[in-house]
N, C-alpha and C. Protein backbone atom coordinates (compact mmCIF):
# COMPACT_ATOMS: atom_id res chain seq x y z
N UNK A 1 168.08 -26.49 59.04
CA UNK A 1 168.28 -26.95 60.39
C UNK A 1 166.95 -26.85 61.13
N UNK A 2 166.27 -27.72 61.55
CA UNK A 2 165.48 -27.81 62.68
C UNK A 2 165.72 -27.27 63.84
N UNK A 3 165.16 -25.78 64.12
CA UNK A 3 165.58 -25.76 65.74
C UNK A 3 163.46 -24.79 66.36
N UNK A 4 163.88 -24.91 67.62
CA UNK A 4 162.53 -24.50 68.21
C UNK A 4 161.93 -25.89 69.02
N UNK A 5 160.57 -24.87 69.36
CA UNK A 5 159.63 -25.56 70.16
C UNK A 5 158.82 -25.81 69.60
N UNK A 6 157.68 -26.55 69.41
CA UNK A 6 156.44 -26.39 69.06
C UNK A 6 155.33 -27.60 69.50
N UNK A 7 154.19 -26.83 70.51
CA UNK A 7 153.66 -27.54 70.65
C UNK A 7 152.03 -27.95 69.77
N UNK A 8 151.65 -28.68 68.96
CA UNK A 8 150.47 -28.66 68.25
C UNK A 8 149.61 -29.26 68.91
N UNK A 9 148.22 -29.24 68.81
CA UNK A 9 147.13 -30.10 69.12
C UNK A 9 147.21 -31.43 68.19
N UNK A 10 146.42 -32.36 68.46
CA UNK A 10 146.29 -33.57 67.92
C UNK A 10 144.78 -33.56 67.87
N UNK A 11 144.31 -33.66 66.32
CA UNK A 11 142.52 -33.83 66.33
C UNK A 11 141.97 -34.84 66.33
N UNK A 12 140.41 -35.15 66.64
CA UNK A 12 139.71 -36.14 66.65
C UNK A 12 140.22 -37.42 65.51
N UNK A 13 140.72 -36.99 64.41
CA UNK A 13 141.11 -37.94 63.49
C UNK A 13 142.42 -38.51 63.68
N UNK A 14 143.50 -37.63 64.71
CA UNK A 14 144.91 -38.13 65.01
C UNK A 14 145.49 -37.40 64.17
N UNK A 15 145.01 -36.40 63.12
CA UNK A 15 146.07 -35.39 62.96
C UNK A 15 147.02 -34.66 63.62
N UNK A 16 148.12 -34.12 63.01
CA UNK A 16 148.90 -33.21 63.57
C UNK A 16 149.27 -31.94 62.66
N UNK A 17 149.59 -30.94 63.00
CA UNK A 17 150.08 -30.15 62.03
C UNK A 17 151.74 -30.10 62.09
N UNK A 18 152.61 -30.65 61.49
CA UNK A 18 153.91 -30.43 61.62
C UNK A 18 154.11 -28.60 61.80
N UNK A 19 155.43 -28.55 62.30
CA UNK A 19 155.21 -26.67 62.14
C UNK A 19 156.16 -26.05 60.82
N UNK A 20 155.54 -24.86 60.54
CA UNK A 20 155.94 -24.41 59.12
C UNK A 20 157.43 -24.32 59.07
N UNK A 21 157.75 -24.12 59.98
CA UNK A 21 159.07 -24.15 60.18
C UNK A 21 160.08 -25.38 59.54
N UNK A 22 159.66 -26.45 60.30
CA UNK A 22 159.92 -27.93 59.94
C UNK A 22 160.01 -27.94 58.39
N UNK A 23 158.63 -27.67 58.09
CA UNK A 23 157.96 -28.10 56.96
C UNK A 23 158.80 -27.30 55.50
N UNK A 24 159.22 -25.95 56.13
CA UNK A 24 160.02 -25.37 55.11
C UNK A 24 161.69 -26.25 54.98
N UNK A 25 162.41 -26.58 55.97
CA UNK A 25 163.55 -27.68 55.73
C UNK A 25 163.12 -28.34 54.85
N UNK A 26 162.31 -29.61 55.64
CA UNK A 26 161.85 -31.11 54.79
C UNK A 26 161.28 -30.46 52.91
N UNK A 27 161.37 -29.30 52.92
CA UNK A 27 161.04 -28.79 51.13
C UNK A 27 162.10 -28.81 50.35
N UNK A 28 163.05 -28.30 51.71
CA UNK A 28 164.68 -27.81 50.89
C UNK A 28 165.13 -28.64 50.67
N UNK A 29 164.90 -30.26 51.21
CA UNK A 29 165.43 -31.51 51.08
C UNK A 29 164.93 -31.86 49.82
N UNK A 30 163.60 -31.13 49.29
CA UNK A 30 162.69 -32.12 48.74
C UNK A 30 161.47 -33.19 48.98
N UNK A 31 161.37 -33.14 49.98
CA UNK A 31 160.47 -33.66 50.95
C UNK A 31 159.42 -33.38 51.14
N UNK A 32 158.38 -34.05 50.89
CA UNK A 32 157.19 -33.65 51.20
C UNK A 32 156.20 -34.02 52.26
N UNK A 33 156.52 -34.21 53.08
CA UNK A 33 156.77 -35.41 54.50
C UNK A 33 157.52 -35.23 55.46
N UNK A 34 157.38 -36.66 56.43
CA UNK A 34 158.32 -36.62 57.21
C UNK A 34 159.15 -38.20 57.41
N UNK A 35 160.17 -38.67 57.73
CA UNK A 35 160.36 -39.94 57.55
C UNK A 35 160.77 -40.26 59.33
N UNK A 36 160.48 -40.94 59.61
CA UNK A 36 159.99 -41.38 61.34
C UNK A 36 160.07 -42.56 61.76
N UNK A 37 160.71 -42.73 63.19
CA UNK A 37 160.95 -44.50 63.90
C UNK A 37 161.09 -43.69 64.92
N UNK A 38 160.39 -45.13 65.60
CA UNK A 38 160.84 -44.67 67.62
C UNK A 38 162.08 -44.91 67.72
N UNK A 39 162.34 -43.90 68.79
CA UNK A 39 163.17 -43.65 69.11
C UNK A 39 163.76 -44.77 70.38
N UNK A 40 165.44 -45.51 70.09
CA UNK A 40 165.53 -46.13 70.98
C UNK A 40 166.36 -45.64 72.20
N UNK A 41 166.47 -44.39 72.39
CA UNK A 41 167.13 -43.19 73.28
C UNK A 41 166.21 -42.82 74.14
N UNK A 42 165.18 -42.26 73.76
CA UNK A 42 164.09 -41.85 74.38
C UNK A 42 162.64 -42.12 74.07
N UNK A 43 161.60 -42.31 75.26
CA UNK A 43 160.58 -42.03 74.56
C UNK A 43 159.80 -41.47 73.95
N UNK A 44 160.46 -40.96 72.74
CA UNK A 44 159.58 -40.22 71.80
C UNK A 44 160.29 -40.84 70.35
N UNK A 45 159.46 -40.09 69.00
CA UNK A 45 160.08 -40.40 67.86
C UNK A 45 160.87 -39.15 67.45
N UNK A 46 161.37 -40.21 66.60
CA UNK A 46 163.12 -39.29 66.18
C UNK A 46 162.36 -39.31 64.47
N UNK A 47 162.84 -37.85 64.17
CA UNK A 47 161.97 -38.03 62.57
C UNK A 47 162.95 -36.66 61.92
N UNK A 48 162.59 -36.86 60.57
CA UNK A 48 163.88 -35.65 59.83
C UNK A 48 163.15 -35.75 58.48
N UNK A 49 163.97 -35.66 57.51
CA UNK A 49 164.23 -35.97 55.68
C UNK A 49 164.95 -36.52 55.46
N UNK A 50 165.30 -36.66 54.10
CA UNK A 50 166.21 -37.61 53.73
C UNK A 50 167.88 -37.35 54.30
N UNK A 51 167.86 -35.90 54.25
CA UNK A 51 169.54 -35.98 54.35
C UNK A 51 169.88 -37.09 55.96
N UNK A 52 169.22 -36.36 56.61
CA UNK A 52 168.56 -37.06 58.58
C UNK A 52 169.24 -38.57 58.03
N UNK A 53 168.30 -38.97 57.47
CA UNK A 53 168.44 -40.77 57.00
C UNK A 53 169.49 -41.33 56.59
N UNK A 54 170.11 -39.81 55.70
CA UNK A 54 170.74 -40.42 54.78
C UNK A 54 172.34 -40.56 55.71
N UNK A 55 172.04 -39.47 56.17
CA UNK A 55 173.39 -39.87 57.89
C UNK A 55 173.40 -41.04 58.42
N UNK A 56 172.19 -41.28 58.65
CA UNK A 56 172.20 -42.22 59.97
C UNK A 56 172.68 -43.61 59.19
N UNK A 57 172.37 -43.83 57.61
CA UNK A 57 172.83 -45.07 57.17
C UNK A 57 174.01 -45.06 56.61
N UNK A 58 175.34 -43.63 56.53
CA UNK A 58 176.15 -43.50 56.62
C UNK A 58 176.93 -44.22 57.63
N UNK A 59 176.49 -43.84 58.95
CA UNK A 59 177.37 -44.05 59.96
C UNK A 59 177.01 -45.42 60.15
N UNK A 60 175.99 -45.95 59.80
CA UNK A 60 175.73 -47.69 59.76
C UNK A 60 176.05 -48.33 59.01
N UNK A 61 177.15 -47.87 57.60
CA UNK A 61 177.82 -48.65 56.84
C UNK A 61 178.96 -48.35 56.72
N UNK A 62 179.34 -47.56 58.03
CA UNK A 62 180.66 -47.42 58.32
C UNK A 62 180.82 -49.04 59.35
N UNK A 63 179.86 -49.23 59.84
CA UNK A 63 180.31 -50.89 60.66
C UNK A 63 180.68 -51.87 59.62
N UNK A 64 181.28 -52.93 60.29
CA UNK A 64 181.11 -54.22 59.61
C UNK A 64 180.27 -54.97 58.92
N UNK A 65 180.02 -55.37 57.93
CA UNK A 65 178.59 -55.99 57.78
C UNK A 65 178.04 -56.91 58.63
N UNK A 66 178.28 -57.63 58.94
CA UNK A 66 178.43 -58.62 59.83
C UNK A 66 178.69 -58.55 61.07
N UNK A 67 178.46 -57.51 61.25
CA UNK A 67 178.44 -57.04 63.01
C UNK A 67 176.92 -57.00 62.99
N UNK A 68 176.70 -57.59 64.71
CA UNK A 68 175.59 -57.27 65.60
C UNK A 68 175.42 -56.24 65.31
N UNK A 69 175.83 -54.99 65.74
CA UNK A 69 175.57 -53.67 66.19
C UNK A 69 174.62 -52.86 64.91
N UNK A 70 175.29 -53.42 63.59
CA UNK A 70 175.04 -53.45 62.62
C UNK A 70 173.09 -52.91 62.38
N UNK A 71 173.33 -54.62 62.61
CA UNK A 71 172.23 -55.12 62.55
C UNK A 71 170.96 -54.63 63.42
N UNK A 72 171.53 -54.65 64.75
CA UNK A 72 170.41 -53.64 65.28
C UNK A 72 169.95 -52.51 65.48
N UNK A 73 171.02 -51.28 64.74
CA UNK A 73 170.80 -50.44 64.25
C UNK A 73 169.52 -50.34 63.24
N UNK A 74 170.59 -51.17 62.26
CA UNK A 74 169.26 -51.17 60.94
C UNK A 74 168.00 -51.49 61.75
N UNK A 75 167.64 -52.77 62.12
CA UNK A 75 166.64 -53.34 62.47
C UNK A 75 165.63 -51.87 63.54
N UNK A 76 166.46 -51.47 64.48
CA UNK A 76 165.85 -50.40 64.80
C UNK A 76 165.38 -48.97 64.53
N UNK A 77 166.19 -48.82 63.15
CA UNK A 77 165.88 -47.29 62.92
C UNK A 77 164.90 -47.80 61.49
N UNK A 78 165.63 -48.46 60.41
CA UNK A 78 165.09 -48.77 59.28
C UNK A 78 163.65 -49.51 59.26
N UNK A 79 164.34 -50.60 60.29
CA UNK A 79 162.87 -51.82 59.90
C UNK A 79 161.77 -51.43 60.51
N UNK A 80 161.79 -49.95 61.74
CA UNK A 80 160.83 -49.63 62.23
C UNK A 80 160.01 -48.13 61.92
N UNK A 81 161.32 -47.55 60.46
CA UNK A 81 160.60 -46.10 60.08
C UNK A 81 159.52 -46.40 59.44
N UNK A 82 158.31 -45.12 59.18
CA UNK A 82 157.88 -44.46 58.15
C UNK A 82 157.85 -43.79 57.49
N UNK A 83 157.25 -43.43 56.44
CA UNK A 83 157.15 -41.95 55.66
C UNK A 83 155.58 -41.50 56.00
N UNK A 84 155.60 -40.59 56.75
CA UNK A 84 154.45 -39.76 56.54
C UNK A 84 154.24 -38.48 55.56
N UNK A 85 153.15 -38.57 55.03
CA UNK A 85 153.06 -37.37 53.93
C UNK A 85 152.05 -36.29 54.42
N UNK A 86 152.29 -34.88 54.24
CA UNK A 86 152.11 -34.03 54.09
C UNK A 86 150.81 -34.00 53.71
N UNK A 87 148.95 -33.65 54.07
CA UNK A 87 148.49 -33.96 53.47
C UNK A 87 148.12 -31.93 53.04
N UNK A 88 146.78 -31.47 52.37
CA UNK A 88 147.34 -29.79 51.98
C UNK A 88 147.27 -28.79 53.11
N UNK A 89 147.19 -29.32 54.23
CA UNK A 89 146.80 -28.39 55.34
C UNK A 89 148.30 -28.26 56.36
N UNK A 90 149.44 -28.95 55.89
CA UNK A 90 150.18 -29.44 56.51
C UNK A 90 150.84 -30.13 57.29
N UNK A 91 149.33 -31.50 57.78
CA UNK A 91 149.19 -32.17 58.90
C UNK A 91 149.94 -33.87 58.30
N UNK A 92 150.29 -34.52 59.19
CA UNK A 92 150.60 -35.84 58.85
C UNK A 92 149.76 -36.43 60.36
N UNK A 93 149.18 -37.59 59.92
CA UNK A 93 148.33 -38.61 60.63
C UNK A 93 149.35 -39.91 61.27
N UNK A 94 149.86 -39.59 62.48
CA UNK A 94 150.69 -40.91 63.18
C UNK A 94 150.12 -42.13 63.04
N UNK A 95 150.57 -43.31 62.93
CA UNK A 95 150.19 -44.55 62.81
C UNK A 95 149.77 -44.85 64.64
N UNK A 96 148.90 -45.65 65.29
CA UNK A 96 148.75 -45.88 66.66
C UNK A 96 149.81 -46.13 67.07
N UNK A 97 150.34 -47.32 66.77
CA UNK A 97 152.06 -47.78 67.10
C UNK A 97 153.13 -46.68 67.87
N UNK A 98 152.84 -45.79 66.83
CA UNK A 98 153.76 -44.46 67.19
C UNK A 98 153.33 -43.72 68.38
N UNK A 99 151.93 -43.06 68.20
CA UNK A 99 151.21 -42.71 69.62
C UNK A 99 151.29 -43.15 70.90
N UNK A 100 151.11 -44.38 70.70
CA UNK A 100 151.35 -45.46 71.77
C UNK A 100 152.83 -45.54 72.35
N UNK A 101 153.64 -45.47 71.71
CA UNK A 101 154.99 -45.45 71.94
C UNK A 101 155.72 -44.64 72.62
N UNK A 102 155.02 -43.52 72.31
CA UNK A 102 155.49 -41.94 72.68
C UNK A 102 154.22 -41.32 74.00
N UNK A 103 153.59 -42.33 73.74
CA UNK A 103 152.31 -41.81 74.98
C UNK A 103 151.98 -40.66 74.33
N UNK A 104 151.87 -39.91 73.11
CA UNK A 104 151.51 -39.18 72.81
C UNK A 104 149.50 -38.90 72.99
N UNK A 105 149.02 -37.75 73.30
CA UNK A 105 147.66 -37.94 73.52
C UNK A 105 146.93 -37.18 71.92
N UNK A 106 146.46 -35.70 73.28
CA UNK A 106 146.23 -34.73 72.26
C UNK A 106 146.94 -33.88 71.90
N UNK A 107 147.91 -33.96 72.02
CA UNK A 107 149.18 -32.51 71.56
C UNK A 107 150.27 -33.58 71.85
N UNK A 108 151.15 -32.70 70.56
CA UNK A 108 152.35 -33.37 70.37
C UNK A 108 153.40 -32.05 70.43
N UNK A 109 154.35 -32.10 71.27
CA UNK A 109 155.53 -31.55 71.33
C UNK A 109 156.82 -31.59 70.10
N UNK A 110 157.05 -30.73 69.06
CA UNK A 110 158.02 -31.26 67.93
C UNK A 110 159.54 -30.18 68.70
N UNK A 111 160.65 -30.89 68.80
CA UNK A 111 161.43 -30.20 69.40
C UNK A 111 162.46 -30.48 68.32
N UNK A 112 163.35 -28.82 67.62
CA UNK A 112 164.66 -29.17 66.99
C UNK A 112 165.54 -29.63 67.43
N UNK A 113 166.30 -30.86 66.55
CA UNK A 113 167.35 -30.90 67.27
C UNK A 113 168.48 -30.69 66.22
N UNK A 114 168.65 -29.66 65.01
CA UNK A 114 169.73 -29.17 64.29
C UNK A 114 169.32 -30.37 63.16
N UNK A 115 169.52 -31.17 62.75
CA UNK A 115 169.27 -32.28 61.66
C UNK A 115 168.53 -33.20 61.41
N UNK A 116 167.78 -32.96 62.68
CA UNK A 116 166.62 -34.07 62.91
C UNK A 116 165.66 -33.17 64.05
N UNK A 117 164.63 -33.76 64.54
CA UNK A 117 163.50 -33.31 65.50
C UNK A 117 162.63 -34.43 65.84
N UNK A 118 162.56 -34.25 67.24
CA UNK A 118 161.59 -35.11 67.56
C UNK A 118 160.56 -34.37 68.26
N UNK A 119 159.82 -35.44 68.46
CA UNK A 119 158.35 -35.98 68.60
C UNK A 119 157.44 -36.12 70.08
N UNK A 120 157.34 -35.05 71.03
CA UNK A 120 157.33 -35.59 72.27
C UNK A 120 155.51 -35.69 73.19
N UNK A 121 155.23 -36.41 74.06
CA UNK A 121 154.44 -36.44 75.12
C UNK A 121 154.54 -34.89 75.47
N UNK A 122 154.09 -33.95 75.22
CA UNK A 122 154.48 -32.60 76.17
C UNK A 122 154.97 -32.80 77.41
N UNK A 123 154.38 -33.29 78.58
CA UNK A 123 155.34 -33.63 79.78
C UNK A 123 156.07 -33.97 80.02
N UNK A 124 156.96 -35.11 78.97
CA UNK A 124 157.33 -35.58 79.57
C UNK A 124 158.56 -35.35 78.44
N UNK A 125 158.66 -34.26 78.05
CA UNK A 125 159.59 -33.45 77.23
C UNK A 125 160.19 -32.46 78.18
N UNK A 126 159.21 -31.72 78.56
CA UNK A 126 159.27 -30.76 79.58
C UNK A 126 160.57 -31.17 80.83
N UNK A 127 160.18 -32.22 81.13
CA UNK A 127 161.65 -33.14 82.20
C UNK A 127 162.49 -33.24 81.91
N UNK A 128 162.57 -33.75 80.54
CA UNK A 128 163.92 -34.08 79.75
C UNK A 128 164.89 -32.55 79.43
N UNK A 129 163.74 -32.04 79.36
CA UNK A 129 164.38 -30.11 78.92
C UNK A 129 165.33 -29.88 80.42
N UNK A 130 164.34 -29.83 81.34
CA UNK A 130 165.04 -29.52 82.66
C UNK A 130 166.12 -29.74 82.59
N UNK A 131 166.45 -31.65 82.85
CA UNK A 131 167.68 -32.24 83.05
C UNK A 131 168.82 -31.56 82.70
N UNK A 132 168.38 -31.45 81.03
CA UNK A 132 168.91 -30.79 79.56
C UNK A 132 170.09 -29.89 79.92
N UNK A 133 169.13 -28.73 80.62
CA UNK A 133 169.35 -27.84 80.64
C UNK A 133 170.51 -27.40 82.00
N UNK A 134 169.99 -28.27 82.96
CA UNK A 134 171.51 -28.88 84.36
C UNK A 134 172.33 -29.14 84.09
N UNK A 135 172.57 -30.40 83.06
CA UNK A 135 173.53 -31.09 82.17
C UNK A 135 174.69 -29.95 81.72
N UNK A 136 173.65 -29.56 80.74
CA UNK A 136 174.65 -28.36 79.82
C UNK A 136 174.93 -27.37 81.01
N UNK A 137 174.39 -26.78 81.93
CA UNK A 137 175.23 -25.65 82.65
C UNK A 137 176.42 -26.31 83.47
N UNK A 138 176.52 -27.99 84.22
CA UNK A 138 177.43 -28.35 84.59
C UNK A 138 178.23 -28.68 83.63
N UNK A 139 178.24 -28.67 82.83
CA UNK A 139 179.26 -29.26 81.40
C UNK A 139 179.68 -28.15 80.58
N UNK A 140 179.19 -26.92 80.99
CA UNK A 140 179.51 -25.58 79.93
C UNK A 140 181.26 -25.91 79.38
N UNK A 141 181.91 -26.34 79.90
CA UNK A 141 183.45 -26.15 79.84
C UNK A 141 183.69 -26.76 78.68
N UNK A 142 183.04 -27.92 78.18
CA UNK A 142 183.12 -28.75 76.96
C UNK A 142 183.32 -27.46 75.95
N UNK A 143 182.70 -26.58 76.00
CA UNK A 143 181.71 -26.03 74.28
C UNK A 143 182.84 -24.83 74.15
N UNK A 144 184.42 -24.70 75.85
CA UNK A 144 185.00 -23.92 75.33
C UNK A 144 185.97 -23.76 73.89
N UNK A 145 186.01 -22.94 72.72
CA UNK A 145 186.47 -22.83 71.45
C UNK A 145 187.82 -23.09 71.84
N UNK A 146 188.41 -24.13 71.14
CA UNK A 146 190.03 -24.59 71.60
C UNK A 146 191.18 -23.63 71.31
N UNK A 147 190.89 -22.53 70.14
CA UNK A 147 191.75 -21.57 70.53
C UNK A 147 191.93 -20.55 71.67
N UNK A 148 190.59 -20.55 71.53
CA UNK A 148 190.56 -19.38 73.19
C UNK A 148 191.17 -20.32 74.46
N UNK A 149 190.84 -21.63 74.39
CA UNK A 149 191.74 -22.46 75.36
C UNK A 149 193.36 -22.19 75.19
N UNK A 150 193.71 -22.45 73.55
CA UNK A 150 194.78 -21.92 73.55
C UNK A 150 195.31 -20.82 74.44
N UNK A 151 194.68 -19.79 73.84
CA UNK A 151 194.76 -18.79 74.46
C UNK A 151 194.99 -18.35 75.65
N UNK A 152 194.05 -18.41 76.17
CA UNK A 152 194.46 -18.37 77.98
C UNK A 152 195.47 -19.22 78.07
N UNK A 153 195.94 -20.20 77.68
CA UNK A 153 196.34 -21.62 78.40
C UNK A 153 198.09 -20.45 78.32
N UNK A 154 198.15 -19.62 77.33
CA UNK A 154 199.75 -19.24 76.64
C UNK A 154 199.71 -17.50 77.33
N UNK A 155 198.68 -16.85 78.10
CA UNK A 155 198.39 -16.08 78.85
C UNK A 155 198.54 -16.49 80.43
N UNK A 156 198.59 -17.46 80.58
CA UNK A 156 198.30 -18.55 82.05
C UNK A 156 200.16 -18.83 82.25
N UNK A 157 201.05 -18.85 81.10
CA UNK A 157 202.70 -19.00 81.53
C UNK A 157 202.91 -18.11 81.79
């Protein structure tokens, strides 16, 4: 599972260092890399291993073939990933496309998100955290465990 913060520098060459953390998952997969598309949720990239992928084209051949939705799924996650590799220092080199996309400069923000992680602008991660973090305290009630709902609910007659 991908979880944490991590913010890396970005060097003169456009390196990055993925964090060891990451880097120990994407092993357990088998992975020696990372596999990556912008993200059409947010601006940043959405990136994982294979299992990550291997979901996301699960739930896209659960559609119709012949559905739109289909199609722009694929077209957006598939026709626009990469594979970046691992080179021995642990760094993978973004394509411009991607940089550009993400406004990424000199530091890149990698944030877990349990099966996947993305890719952020530091600032403008930082906002999204905030929101994040409003969201979930007005919404706490969702994440109550349905027996303990039970529960009270048969304590409450």
């Amino acid at each position: 599972m991908f979880m944490g913060t991590f913010t890396n520098k970005v060097d003169a060459k456009g390196r990055v260092s993925v964090p060891a953390d990451f880097r120990a998952v994407l092993a357990a997969q088998g992975f020696e890399g990372i596999k990556c598309f912008r993200s059409f949720a947010s601006p940043c990239l959405e990136a994982g291993g294979p299992a990550y992928f291997e979901h996301l084209q699960s739930l896209i051949d659960d559609l119709d073939p012949y559905d739109d939705m289909r199609e722009h799924f694929e077209l957006s996650i598939f026709g626009s990933s990469r594979r970046f590799f691992f080179d021995r220092d642990g760094r993978i080199t973004l394509d411009t496309d991607f940089t550009k996309f993400a406004d990424i400069g000199d530091a890149v923000t990698f944030v877990g998100r349990g099966n996947k992680f993305e890719m952020w602008c530091p600032g403008q991660l930082e906002e999204k955290i905030e929101r994040a973090r409003r969201l979930a305290y007005e919404n706490r009630g969702i994440l109550i465990n349905p027996r303990s709902r039970a529960g009270r609910e048969s304590r409450d007659k």
